[in-house]
C-alpha atoms as a PDB file:
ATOM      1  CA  UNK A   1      -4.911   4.512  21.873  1.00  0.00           C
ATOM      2  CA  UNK A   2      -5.458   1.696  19.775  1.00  0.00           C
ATOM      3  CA  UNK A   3      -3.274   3.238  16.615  1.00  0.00           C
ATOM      4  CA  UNK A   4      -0.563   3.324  19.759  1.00  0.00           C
ATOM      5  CA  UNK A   5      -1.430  -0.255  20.463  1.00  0.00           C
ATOM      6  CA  UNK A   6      -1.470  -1.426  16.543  1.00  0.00           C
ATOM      7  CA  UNK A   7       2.095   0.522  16.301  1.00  0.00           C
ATOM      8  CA  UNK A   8       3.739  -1.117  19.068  1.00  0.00           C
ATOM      9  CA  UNK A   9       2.352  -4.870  18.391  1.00  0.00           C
ATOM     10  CA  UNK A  10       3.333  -4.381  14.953  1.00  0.00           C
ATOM     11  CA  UNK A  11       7.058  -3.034  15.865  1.00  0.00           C
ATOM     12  CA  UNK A  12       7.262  -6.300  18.490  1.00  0.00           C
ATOM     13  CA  UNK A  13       6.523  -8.670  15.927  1.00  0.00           C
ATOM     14  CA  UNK A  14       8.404  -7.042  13.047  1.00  0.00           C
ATOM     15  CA  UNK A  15      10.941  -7.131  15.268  1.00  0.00           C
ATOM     16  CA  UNK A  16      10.483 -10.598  15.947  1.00  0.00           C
ATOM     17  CA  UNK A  17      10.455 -11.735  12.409  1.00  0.00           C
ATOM     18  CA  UNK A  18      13.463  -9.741  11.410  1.00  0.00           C
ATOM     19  CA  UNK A  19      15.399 -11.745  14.058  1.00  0.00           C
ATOM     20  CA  UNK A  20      13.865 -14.794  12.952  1.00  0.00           C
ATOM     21  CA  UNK A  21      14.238 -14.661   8.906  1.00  0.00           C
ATOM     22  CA  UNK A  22      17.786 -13.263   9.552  1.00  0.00           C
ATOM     23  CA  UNK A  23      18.437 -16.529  10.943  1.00  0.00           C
ATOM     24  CA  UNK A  24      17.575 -18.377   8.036  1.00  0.00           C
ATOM     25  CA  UNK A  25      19.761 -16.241   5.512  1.00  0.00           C
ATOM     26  CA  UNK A  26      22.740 -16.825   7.463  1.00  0.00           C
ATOM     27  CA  UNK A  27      25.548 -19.741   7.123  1.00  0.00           C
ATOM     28  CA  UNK A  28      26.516 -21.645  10.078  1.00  0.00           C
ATOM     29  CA  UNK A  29      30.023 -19.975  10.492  1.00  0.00           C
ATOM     30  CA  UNK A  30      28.078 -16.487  10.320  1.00  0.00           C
ATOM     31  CA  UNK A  31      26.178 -17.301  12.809  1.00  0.00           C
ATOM     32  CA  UNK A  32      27.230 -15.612  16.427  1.00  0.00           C
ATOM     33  CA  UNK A  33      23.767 -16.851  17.817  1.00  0.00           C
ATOM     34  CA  UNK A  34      20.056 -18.100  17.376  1.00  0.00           C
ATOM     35  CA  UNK A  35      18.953 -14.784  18.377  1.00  0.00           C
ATOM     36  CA  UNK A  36      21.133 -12.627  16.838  1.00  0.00           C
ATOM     37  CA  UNK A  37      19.702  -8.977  15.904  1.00  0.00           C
ATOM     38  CA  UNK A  38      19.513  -7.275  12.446  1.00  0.00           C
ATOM     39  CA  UNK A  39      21.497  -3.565  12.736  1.00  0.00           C
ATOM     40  CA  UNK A  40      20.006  -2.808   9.783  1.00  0.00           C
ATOM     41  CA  UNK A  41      16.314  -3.700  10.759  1.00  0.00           C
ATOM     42  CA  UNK A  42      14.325  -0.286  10.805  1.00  0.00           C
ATOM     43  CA  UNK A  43      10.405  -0.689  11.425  1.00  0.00           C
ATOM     44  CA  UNK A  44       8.164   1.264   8.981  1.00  0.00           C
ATOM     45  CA  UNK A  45       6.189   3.283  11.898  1.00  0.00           C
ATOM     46  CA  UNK A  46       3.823   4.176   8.995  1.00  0.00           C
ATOM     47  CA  UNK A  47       2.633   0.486   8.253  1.00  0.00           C
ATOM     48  CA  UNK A  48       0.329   0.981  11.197  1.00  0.00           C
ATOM     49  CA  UNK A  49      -1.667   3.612   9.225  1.00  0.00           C
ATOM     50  CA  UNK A  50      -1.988   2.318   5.895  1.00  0.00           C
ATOM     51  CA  UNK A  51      -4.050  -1.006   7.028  1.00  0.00           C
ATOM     52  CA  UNK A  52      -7.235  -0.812   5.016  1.00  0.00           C
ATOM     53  CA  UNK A  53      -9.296  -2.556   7.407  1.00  0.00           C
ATOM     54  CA  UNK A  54     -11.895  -5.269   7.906  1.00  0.00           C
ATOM     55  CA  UNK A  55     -12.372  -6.857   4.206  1.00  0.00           C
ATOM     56  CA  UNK A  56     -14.685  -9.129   2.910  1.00  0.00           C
ATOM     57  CA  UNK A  57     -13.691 -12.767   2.237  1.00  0.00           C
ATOM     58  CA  UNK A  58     -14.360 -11.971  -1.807  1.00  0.00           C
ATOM     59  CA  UNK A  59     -11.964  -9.317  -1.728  1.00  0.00           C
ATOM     60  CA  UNK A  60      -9.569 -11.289  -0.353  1.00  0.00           C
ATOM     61  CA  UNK A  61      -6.595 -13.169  -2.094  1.00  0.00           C
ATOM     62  CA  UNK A  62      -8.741 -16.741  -3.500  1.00  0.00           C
ATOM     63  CA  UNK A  63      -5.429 -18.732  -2.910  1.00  0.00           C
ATOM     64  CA  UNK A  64      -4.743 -17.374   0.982  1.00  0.00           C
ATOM     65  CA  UNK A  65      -8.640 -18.322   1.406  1.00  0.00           C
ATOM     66  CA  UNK A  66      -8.578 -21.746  -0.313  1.00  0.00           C
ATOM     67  CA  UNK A  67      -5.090 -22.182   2.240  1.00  0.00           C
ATOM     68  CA  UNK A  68      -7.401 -20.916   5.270  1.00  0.00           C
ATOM     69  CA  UNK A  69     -10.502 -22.957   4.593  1.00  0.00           C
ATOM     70  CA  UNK A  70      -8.636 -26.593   4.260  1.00  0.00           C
ATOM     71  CA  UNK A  71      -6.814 -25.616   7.432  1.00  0.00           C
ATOM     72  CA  UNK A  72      -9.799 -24.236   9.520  1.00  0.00           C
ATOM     73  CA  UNK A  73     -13.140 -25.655   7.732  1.00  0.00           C
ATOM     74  CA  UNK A  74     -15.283 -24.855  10.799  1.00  0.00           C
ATOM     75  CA  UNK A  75     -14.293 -21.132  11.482  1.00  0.00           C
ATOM     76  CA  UNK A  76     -16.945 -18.657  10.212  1.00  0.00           C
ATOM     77  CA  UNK A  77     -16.060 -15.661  12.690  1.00  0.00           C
ATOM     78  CA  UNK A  78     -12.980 -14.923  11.051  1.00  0.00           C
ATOM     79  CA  UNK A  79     -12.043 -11.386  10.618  1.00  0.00           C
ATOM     80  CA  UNK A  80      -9.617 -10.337   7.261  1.00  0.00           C
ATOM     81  CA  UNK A  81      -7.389  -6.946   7.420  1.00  0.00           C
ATOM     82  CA  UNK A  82      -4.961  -5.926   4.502  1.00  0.00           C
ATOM     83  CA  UNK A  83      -1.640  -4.291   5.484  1.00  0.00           C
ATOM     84  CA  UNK A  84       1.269  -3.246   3.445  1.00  0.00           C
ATOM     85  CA  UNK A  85       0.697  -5.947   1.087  1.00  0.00           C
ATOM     86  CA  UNK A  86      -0.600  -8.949   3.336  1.00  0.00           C
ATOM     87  CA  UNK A  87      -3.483 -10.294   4.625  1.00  0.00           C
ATOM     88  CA  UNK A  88      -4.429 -10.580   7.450  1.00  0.00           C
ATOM     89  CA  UNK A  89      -6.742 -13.292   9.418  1.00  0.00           C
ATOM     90  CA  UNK A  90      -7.956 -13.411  12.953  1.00  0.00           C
ATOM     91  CA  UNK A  91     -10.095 -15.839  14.998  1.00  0.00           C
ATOM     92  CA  UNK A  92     -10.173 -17.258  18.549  1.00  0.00           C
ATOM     93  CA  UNK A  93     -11.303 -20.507  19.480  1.00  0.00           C
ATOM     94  CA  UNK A  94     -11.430 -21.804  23.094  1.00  0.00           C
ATOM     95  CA  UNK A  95      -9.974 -18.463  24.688  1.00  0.00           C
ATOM     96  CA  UNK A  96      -6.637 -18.926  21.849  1.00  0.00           C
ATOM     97  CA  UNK A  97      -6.210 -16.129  19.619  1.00  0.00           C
ATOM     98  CA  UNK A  98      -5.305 -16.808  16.404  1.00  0.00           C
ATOM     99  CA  UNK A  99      -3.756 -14.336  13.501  1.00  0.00           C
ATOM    100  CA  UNK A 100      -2.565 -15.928  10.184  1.00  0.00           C
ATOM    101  CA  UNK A 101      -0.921 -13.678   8.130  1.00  0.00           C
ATOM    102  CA  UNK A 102      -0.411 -14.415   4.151  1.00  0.00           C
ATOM    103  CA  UNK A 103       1.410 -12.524   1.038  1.00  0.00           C
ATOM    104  CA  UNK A 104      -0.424 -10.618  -1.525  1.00  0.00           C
ATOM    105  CA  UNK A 105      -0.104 -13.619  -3.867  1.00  0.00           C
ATOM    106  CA  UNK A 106      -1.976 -15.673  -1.061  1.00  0.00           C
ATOM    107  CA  UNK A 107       1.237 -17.642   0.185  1.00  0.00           C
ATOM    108  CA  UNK A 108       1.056 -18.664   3.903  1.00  0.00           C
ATOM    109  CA  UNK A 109       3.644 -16.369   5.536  1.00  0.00           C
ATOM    110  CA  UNK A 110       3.113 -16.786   8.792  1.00  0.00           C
ATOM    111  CA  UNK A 111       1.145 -17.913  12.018  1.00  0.00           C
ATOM    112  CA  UNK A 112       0.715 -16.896  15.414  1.00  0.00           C
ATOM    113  CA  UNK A 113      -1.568 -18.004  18.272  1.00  0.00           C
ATOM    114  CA  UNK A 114      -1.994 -16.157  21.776  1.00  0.00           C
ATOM    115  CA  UNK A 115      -3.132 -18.108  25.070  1.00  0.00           C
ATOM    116  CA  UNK A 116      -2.280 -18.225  28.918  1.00  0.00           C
ATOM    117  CA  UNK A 117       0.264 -20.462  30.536  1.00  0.00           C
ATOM    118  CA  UNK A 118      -2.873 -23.422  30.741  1.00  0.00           C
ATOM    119  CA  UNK A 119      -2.204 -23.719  26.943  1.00  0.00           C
ATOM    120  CA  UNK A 120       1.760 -23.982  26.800  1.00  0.00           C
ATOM    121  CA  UNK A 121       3.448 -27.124  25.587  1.00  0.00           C
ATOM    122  CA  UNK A 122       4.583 -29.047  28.873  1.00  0.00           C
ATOM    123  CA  UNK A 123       8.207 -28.625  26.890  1.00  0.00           C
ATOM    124  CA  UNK A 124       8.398 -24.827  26.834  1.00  0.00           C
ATOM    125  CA  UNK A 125       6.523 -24.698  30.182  1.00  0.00           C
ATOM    126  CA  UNK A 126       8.985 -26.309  32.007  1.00  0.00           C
ATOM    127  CA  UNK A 127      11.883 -24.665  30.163  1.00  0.00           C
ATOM    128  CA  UNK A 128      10.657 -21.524  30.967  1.00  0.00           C
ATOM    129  CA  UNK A 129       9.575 -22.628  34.825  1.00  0.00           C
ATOM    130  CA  UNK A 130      13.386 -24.512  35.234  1.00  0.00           C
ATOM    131  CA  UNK A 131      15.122 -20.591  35.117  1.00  0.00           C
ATOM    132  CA  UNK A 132      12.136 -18.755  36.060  1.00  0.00           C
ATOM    133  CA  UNK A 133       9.897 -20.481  38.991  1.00  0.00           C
ATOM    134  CA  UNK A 134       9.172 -17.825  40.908  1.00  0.00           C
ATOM    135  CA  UNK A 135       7.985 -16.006  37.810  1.00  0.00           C
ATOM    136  CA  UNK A 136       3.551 -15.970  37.209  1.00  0.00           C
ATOM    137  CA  UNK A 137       3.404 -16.291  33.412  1.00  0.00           C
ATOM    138  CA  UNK A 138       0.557 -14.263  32.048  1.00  0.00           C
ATOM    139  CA  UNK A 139       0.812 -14.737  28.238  1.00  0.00           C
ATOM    140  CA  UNK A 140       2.414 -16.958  25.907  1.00  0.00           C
ATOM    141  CA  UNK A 141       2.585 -15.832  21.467  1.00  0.00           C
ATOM    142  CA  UNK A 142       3.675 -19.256  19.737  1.00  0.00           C
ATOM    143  CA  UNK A 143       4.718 -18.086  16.127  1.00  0.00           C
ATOM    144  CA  UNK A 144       5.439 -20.769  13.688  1.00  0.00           C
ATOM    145  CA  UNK A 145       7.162 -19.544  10.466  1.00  0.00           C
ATOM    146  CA  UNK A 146       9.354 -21.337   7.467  1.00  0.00           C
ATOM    147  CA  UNK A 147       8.140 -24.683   9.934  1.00  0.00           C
ATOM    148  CA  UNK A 148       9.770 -23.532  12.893  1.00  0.00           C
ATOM    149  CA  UNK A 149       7.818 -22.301  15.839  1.00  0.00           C
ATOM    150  CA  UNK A 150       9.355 -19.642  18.637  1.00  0.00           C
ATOM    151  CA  UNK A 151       7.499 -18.653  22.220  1.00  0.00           C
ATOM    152  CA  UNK A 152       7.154 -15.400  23.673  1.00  0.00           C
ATOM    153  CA  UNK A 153       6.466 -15.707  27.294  1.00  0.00           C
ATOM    154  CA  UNK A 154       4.970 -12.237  29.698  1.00  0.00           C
ATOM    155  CA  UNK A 155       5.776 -13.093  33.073  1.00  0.00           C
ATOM    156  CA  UNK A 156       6.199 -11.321  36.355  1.00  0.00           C
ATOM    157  CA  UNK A 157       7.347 -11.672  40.090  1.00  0.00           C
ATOM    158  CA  UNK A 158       6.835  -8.969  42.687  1.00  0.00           C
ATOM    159  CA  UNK A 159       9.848  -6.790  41.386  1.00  0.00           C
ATOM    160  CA  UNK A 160       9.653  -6.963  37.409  1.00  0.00           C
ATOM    161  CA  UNK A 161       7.895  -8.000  34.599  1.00  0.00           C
ATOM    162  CA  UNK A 162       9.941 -10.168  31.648  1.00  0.00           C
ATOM    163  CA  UNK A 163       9.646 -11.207  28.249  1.00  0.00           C
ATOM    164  CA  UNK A 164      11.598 -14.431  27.019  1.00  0.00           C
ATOM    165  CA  UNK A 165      12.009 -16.062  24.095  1.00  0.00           C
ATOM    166  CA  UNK A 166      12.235 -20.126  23.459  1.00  0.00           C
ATOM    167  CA  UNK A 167      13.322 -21.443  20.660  1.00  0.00           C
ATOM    168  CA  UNK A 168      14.493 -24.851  20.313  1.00  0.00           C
ATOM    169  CA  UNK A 169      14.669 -25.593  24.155  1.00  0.00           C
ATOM    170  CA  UNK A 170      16.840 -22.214  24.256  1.00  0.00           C
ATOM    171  CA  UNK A 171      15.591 -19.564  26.173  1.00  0.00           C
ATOM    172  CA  UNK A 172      16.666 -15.919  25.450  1.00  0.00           C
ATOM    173  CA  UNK A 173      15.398 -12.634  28.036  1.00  0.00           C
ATOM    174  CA  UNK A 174      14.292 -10.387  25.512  1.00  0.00           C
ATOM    175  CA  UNK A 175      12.771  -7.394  28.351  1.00  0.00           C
ATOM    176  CA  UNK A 176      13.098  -6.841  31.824  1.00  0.00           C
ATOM    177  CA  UNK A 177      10.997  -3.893  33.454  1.00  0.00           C
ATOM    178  CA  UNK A 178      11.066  -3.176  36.738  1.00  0.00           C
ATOM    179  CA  UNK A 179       8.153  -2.740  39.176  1.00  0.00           C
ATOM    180  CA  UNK A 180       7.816   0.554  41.102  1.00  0.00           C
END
């Protein structure tokens, strides 16, 4: 169950990224939308088995822990993974769940945090409430990469559960299941 789990959270976000870095590789006359999807975007399934699991901080990249001790001096329950050539940080503080992710070469790739709707900037929350009020929103991901930062919202009424996407003050429905 939990290689099914790492799989499909690794798929989402790969999936996420792809959408994301496409972005920034594109001109503004090749651009149809923000969100626009890459046809040629495969996941590697496989990634999910090849993580080497937990490490020790001295077997980790010195420049990506240098970068993560001047950014988070008073974490010390941090937990460091290596996958298909980056590592891999996680943490929570206050009930947010944190997961920093840097190259090999110890470059900050990217960051993501994980918290309920209590957490949400009053922006996003009420861009997301303005189309969706009837909606309970369960989780929010906040991923900030290349200094721009994106919102995945898990929400449900009493006939579906969505997924959106908000990305400067656009909002994008990115799954729509529906109850039974």
């Amino acid at each position: 169950m939990k290689a099914l789990h790492l799989k499909s959270t690794t798929i989402y976000w790969a999936l996420i990224l792809g959408i994301v870095t496409s972005n920034y590789n594109l001109s503004a006359q090749e651009q149809t939308s923000k969100f626009e999807t890459l046809d040629r975007f495969t996941p590697d399934l496989a990634k999910a088995e090849r993580a080497v699991g937990p490490l020790r901080e001295t077997s980790v990249n010195i420049k990506a822990v240098r970068s993560f001790r001047k950014t988070h001096p008073d974490i010390s329950n941090e937990k460091w993974d290596f996958l298909d050539g980056y590592y891999f940080v996680n943490f929570s503080i206050d009930q947010v769940k944190y997961k920093i992710v840097y190259t090999k070469n110890g470059s900050l790739d990217y960051a993501m945090k994980m918290y309920e709707e209590k957490n949400l900037p009053k922006e996003v929350r009420a861009t997301v409430k303005s189309r969706y009020y009837d909606y309970t929103i369960h989780t929010a991901q906040e991923l900030s990469i290349n200094n721009k930062t994106i919102y995945i919202i898990q929400m449900s009424d009493s006939n579906s559960w969505k997924s959106v996407r908000v990305w400067e003050g656009e909002i994008e429905e990115i799954e729509n299941l529906r109850k039974r």
